[in-house]
Protein backbone atom coordinates (compact mmCIF):
# COMPACT_ATOMS: atom_id res chain seq x y z
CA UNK A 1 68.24 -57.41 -45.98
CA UNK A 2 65.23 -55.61 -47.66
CA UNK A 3 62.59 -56.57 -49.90
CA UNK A 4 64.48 -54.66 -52.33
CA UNK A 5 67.58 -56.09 -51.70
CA UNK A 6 66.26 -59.87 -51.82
CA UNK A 7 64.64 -58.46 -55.48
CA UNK A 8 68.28 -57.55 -56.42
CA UNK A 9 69.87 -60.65 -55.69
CA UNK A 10 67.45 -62.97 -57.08
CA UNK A 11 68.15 -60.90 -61.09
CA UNK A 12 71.91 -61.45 -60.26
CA UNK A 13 71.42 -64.88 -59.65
CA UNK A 14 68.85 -66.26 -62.25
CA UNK A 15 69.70 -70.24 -61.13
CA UNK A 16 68.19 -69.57 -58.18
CA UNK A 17 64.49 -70.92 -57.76
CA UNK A 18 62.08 -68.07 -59.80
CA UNK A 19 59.24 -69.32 -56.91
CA UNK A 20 61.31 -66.77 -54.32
CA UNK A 21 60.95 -63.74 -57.20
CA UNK A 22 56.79 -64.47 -56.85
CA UNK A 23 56.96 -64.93 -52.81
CA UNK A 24 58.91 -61.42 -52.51
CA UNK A 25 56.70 -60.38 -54.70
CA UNK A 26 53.37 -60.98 -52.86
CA UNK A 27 55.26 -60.13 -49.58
CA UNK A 28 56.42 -56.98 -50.88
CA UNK A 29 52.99 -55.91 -52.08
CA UNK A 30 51.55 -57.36 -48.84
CA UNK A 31 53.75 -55.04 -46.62
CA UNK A 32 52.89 -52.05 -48.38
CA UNK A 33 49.15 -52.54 -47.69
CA UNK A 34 49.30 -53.06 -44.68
CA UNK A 35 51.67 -49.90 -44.33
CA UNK A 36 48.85 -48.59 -46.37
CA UNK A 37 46.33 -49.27 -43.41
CA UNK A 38 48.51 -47.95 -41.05
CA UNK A 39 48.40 -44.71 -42.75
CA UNK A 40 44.46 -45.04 -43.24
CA UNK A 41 44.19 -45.60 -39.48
CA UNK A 42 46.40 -43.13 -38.49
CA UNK A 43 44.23 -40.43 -40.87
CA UNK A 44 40.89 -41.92 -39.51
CA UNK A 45 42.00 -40.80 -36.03
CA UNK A 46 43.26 -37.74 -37.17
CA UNK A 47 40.08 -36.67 -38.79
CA UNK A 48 38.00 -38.34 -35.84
CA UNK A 49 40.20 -36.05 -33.18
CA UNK A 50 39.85 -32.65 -35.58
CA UNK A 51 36.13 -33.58 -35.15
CA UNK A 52 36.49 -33.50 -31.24
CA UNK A 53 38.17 -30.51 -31.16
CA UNK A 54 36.18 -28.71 -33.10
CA UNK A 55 33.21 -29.90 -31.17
CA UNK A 56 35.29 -28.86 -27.57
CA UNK A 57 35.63 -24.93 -29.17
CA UNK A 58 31.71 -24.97 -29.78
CA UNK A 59 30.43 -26.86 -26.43
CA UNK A 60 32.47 -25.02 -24.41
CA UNK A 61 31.09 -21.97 -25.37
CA UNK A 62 27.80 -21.96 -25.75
CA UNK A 63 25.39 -20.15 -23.32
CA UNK A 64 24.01 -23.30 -20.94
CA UNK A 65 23.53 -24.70 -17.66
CA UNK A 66 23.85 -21.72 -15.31
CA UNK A 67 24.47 -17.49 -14.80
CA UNK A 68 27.58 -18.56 -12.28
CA UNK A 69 30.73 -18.02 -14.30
CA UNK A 70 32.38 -19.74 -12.04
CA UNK A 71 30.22 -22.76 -11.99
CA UNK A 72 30.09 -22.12 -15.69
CA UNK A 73 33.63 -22.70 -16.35
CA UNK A 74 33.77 -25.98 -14.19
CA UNK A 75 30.82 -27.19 -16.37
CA UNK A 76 32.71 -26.64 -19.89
CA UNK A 77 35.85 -28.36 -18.74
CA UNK A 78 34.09 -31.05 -17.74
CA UNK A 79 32.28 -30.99 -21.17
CA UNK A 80 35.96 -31.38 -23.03
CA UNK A 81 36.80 -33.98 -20.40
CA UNK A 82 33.63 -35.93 -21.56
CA UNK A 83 34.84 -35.58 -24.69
CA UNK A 84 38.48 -36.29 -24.83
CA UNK A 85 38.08 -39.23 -22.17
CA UNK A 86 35.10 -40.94 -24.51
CA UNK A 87 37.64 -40.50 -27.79
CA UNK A 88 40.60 -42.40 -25.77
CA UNK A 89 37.54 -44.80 -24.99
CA UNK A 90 36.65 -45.36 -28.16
CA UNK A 91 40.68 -46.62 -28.86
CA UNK A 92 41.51 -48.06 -32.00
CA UNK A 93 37.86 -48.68 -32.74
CA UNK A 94 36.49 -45.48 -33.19
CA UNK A 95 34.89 -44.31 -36.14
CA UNK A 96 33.04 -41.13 -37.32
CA UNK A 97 29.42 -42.34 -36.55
CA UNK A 98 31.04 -43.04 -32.93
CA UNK A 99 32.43 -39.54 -32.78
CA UNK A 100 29.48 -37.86 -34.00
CA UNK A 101 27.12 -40.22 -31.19
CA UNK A 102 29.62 -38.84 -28.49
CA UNK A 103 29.46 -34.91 -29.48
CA UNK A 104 26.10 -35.53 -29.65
CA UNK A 105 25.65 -36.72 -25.99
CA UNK A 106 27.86 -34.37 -25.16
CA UNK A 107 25.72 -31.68 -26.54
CA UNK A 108 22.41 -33.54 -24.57
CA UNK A 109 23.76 -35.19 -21.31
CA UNK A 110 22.98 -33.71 -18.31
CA UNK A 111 25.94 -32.14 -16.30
CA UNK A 112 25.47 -34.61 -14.19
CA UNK A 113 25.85 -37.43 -16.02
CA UNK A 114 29.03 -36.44 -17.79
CA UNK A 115 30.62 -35.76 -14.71
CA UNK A 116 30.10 -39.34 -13.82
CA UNK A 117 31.10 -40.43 -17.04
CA UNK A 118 34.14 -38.77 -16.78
CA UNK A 119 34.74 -40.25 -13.86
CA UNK A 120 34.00 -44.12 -14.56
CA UNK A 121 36.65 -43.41 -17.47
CA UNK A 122 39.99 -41.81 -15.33
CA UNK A 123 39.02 -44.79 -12.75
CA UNK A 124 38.95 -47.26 -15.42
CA UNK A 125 42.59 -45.89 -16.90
CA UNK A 126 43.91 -45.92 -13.53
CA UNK A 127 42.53 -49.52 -12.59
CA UNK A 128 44.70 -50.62 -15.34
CA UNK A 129 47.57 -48.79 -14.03
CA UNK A 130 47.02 -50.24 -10.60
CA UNK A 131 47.11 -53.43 -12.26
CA UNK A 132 50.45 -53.32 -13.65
CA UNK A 133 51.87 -51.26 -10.88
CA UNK A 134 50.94 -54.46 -8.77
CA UNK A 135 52.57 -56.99 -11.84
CA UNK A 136 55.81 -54.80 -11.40
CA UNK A 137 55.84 -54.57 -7.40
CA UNK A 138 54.26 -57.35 -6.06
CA UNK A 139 56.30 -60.71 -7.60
CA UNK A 140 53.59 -63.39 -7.26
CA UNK A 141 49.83 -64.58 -6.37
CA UNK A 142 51.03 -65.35 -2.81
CA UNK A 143 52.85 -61.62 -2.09
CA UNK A 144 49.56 -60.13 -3.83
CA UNK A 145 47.51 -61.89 -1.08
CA UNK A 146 49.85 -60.64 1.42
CA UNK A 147 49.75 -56.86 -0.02
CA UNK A 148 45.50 -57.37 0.31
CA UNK A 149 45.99 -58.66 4.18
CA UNK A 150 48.56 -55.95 4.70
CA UNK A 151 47.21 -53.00 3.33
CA UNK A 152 44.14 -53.33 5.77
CA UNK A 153 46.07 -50.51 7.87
CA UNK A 154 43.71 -49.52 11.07
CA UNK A 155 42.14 -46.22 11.25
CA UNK A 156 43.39 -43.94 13.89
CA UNK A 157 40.82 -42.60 16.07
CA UNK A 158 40.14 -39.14 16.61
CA UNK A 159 42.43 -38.92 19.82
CA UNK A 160 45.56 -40.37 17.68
CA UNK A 161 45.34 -37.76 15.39
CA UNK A 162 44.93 -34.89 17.96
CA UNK A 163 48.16 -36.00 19.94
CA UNK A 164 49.90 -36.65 16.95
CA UNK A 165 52.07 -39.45 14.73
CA UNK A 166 51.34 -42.96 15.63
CA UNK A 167 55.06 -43.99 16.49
CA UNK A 168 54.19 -48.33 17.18
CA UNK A 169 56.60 -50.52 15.47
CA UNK A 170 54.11 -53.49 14.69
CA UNK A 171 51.73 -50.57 13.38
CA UNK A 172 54.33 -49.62 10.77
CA UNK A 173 55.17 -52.97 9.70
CA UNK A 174 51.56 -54.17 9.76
CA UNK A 175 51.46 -51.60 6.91
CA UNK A 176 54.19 -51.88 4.80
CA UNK A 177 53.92 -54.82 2.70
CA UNK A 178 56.56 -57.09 0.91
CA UNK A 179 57.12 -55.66 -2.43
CA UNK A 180 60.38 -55.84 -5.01
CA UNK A 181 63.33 -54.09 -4.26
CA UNK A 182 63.16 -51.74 -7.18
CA UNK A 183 64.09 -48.43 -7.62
CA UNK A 184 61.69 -45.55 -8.79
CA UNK A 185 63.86 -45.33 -12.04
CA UNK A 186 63.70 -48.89 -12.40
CA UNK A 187 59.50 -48.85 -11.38
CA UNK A 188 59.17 -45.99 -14.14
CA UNK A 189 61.39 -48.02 -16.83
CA UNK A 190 59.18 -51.50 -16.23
CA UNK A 191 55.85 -49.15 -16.09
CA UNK A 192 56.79 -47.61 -19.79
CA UNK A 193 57.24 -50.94 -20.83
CA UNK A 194 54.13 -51.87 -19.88
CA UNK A 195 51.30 -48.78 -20.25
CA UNK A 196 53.50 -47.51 -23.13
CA UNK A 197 54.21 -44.18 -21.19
CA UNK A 198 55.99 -42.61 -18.08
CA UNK A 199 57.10 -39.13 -17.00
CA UNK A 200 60.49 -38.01 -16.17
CA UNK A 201 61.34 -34.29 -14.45
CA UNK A 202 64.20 -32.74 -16.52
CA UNK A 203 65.09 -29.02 -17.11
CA UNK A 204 62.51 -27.31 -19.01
CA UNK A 205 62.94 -25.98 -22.60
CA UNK A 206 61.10 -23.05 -21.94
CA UNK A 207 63.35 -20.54 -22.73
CA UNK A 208 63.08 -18.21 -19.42
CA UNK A 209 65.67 -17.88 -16.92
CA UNK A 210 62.77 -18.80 -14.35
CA UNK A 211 61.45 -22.13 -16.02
CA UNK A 212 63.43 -24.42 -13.67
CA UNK A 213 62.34 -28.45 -14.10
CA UNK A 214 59.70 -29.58 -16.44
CA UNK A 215 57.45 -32.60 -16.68
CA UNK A 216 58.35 -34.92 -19.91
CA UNK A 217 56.38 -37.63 -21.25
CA UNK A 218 58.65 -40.58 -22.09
CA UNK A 219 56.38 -42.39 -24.48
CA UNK A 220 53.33 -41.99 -26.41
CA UNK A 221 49.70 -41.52 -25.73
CA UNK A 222 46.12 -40.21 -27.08
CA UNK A 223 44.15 -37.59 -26.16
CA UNK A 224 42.11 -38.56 -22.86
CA UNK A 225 44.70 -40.80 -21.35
CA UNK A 226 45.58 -39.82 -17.88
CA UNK A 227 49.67 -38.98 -17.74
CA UNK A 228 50.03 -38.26 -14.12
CA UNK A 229 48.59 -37.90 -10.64
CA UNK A 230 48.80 -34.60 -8.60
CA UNK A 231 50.43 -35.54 -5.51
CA UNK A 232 50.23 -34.68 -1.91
CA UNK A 233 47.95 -33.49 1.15
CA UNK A 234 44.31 -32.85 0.20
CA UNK A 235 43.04 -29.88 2.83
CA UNK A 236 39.47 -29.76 3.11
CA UNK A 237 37.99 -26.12 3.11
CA UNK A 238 37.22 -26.54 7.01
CA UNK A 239 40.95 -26.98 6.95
CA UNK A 240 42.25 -24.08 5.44
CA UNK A 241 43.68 -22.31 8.45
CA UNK A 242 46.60 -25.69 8.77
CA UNK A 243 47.84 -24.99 5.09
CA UNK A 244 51.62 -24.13 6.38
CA UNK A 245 52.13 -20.05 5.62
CA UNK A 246 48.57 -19.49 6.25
CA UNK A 247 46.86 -17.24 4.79
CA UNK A 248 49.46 -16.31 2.42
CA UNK A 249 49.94 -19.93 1.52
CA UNK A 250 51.25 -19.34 -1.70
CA UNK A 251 53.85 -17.13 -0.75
CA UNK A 252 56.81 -19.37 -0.36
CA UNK A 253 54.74 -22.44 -2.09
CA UNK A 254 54.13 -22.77 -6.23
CA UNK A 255 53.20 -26.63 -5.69
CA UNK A 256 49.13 -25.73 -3.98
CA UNK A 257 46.52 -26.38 -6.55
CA UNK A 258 42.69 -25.72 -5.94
CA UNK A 259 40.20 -27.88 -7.31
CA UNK A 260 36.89 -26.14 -8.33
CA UNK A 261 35.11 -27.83 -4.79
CA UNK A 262 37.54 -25.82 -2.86
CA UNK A 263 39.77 -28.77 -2.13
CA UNK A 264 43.75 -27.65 -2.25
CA UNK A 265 46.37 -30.14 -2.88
CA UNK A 266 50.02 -29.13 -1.32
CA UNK A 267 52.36 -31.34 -3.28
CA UNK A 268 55.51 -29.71 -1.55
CA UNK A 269 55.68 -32.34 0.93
CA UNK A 270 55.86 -34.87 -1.87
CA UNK A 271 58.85 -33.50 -3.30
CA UNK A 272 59.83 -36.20 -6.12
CA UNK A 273 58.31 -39.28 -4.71
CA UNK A 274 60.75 -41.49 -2.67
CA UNK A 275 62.32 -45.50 -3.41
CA UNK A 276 59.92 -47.52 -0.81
CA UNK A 277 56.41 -48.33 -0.30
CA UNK A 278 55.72 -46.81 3.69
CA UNK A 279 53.26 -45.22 5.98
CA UNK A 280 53.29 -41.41 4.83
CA UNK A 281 51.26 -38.47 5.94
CA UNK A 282 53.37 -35.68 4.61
CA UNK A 283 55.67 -35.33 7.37
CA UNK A 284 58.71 -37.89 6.10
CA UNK A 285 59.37 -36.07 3.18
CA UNK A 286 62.17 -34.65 1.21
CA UNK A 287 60.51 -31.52 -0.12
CA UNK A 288 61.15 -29.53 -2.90
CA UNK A 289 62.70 -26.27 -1.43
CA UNK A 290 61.51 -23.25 -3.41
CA UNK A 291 63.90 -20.82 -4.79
CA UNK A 292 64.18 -17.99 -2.78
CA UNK A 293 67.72 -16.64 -3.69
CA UNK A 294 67.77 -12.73 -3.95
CA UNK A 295 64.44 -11.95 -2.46
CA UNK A 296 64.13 -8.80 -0.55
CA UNK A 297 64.38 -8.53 2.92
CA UNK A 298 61.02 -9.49 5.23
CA UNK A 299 58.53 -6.95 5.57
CA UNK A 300 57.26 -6.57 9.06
CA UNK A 301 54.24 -7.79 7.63
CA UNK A 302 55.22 -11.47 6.42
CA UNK A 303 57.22 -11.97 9.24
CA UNK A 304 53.77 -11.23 11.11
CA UNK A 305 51.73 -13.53 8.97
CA UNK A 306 54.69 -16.26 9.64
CA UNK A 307 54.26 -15.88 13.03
CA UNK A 308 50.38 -16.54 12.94
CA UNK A 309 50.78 -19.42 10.51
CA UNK A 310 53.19 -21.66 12.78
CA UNK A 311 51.37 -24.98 12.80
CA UNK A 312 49.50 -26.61 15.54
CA UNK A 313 50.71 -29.28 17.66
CA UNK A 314 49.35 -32.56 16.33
CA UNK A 315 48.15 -31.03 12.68
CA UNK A 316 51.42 -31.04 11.27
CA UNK A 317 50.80 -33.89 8.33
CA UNK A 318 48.02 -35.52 7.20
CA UNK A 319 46.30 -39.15 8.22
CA UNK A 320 48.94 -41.43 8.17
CA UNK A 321 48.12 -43.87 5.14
CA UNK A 322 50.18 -46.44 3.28
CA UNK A 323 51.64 -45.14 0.19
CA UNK A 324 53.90 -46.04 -2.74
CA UNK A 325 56.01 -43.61 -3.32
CA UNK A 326 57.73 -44.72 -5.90
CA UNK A 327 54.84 -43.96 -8.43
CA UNK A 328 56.21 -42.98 -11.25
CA UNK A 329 52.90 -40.89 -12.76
CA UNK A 330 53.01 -38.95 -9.27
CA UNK A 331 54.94 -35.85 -11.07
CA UNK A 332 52.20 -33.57 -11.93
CA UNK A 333 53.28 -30.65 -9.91
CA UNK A 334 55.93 -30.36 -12.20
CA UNK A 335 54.33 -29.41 -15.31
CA UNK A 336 54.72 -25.85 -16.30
CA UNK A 337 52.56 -23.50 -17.86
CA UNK A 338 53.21 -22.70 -21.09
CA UNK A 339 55.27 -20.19 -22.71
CA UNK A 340 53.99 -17.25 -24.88
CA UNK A 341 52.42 -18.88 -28.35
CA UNK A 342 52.35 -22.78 -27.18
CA UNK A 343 48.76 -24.38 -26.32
CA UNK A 344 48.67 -26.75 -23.17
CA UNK A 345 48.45 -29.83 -24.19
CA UNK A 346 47.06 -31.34 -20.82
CA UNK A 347 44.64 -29.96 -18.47
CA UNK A 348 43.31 -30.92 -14.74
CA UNK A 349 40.86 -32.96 -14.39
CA UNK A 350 38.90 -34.01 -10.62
CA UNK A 351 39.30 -37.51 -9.97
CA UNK A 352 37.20 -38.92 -6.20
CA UNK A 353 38.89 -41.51 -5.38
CA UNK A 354 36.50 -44.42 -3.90
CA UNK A 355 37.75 -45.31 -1.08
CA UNK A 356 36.02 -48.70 -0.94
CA UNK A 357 39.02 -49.57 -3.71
CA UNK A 358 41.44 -50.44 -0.60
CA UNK A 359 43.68 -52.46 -3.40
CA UNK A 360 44.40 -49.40 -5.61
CA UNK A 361 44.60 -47.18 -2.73
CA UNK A 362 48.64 -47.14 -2.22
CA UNK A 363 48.45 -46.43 -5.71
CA UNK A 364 47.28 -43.13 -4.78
CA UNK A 365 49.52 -40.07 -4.05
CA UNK A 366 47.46 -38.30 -1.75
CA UNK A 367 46.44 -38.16 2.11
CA UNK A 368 43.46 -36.27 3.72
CA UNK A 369 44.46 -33.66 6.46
CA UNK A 370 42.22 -33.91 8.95
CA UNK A 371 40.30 -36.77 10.68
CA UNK A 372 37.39 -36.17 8.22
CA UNK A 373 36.11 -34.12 5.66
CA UNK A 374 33.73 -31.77 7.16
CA UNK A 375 30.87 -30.40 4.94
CA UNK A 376 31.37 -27.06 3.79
CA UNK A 377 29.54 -24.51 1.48
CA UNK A 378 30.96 -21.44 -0.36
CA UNK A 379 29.21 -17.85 -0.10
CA UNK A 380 31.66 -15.75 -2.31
CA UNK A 381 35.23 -16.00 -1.22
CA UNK A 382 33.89 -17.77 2.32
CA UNK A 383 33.55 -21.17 3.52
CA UNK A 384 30.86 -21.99 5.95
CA UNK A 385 30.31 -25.83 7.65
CA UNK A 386 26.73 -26.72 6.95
CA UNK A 387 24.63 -29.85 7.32
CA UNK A 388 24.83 -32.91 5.70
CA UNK A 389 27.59 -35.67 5.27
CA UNK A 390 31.28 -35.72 3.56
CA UNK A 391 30.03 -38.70 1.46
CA UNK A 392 29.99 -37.59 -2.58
CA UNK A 393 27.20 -36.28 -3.88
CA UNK A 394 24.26 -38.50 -4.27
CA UNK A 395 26.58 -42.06 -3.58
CA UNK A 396 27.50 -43.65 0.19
CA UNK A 397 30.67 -44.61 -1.33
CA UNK A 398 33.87 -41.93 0.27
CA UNK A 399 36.16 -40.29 -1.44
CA UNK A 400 39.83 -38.93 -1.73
CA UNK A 401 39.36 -35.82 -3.92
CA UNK A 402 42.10 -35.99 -6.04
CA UNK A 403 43.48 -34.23 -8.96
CA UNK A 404 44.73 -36.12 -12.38
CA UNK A 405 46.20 -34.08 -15.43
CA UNK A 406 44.38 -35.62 -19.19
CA UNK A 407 45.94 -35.48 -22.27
CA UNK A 408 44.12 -33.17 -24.79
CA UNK A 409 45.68 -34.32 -28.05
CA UNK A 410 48.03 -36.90 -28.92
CA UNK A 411 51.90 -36.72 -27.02
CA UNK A 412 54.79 -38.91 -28.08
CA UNK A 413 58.19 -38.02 -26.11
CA UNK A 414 57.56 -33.77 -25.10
CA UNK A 415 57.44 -31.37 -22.11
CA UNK A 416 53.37 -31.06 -20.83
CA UNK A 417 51.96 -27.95 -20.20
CA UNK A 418 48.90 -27.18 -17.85
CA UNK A 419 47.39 -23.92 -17.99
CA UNK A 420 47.86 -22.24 -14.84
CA UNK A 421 45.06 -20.49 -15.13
CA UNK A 422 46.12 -17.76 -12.29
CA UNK A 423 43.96 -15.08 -10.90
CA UNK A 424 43.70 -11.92 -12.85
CA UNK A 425 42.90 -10.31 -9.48
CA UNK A 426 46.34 -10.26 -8.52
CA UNK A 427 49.66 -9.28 -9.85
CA UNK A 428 50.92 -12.06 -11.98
CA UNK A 429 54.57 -13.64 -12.68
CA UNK A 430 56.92 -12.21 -15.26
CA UNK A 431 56.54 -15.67 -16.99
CA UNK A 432 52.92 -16.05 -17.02
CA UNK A 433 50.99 -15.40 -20.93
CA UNK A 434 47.04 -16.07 -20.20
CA UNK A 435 46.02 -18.94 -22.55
CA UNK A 436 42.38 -17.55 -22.34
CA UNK A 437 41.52 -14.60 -20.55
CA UNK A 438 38.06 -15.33 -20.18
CA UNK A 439 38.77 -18.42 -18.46
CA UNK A 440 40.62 -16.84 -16.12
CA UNK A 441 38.33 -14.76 -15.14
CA UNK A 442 35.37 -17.12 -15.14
CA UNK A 443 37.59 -19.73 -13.07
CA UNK A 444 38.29 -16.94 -10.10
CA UNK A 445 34.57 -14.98 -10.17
């Protein structure tokens, strides 16, 4: 029954104690202030994420930093990183002198330093994810001790991983430790209910006969939160050459994704995840099979380039590492680009991974190819090995180099949409409307 309703009553029934007229009363004015406040709140944010926008379309395109488009490009996304991760920072407390200290820094921080800010803030997000990934998995303090003790998997040397898969029993169950019999529907139900968010892959309402599946989020969030990992093997540039369907990797594979360090990310081999917890490296996989009904017949060509891209013995998959693969955020190869008219409403975002974090590691949907990243620097479209370590820049600490996709306005319960961004160097998909042009182009210079 209502407020209103209660009001009712009490005129029909006069006899009945007048104090309950004067307690409806106060509780009825009481509920609509605080619905009031809601509404403030709600229009604070509002105003405070117009502000941020606003500030993203000026940053990003003012003439700083450097003449390299390329390197140009990198630098304003991670300028609107900056800024949408410090907004989803700022939570519930933010307020306008808040917002205008962060576009301000924003404006004045070094590259540098936002980069690393951006980077304490997806780690931070994803530390609490960990957390309650662990809550969900791992049932109690003593199986949380034995998932520490168990997840100290042993390296394999450089000999293992030139012969090939390490195939020892008591090495396999050394690193798979105890955790809930749950299902990945039943992991992504119990995660919504606890981050307020999850992802689902359903058929896409883009209305083209080539949209396929789509990435959903099944919940809300604000801009800056981090809705999913981009899953798979990471492939070094010194690597390259082992990308299966080398060099025309892409050919037969939408699912490879370049970060702006050269790294590429195959998530084919991840296909939809899987119902365990287990020592993966890419092989073991149920991948996603791309749609090749009604192509044409193999040119002499491709079946030429097929022939010189059959993979070595022993670099079939990556390290072997223990992963969960029933992550539920581990979808983000699914998003699609968005039709003609829409904006994305998330965009990529480079997340290094400290490895030192062995606790949050099965957390994380990738594996390295290759025994270690060798050191590698770009001259135009070439790689060359060159001195120095594969630690991250100016830290000792080593990294997975990862991709995440960031919210960049507030979702509640819709498809995601990355920009592709593809090459305007080479003949583009029926499907594909440019967001931004420019961006293109500076992203492939």
């Amino acid at each position: 029954m209502s407020v209103y309703d209660d009001l009712a009553a009490a005129s029909l029934y006069p006899s009945k104690n007048i104090s309950s007229l004067k307690t409806l009363h106060f509780a009825s004015k009481a509920h609509f202030i605080v619905n009031s406040s809601v509404s403030f709140i709600q229009l604070l944010m509002a105003l405070l994420f117009q502000k941020f926008q606003e500030a993203v379309k000026t940053l990003a395109k003012r003439p700083s930093f450097t003449k390299d488009p390329r390197q140009l490009q990198f630098e304003a996304d991670i300028n609107r990183l900056f800024l949408y991760l410090s907004y989803n920072h700022l939570g519930k407390n933010a307020d306008e002198a808040h917002a205008e200290e962060i576009i301000e820094m924003a404006s004045k921080a070094s590259f540098a330093d936002q980069q690393m800010q951006v980077q304490e803030n997806v780690h931070s997000q994803i530390k609490t994810f960990c957390t309650f990934m662990d809550e969900i998995l791992l049932p109690n303090e003593k199986m949380v001790n034995e998932h520490q003790l168990q997840n100290t998997v042993p390296r394999r040397s450089g000999l293992g991983f030139a012969v090939g898969s390490r195939n020892d029993p008591a090495y396999n169950n050394l690193a798979s430790p105890k955790t809930r019999p749950l299902s990945q529907a039943v992991v992504s139900q119990n995660l919504k209910d606890q981050l307020g968010y999850t992802v689902n892959v359903t058929p896409s309402q883009i209305p083209h006969k080539d949209a396929g599946q789509g990435l959903f989020l099944d919940g809300t969030v604000d801009v800056g939160a981090v809705v999913a990992f981009y899953p798979g093997i990471v492939y070094s540039p010194a690597y390259y050459r082992y990308i299966p369907g080398y060099p025309k990797v892409d050919t037969l594979n939408p699912y490879l994704i370049t970060r702006y360090d050269g790294n590429v990310i195959n998530a084919q081999p991840w296909g939809s995840g899987g119902d365990n917890r287990e020592l993966w490296n890419g092989r073991k996989t149920g991948e996603i099979k791309p749609d090749v009904k009604g192509a044409e017949p193999e040119k002499g060509s491709e079946r030429f380039w097929k022939l010189l891209s059959k993979p070595l013995e022993g670099y079939q998959g990556g390290n072997n590492e223990v992963i969960e693969r029933r992550n539920p955020l581990a979808l983000a190869h699914f998003a699609n680009h968005p039709p003609k008219g829409v904006q994305p409403n998330v965009m990529i975002c480079p997340y290094d991974f400290p490895l030192t974090e062995s606790n949050m590691r099965v957390y994380i949907p990738n594996v390295l190819f290759g025994n270690a990243e060798v050191n590698m620097r770009r001259f135009g479209s070439f790689w060359f090995k060159s001195g120095g370590g594969s630690r991250n820049s100016g830290s000792n600490v080593p990294t997975l180099k990862t991709l995440v996709l960031i919210a960049t306005r507030p979702l509640q319960d819709e498809e995601l949409f990355l920009n592709y961004r593809l090459s305007n160097t080479k003949r583009r998909p029926e499907w594909y409307n440019p967001v931004d042009e420019e961006e293109d182009r500076r992203r492939w210079s």
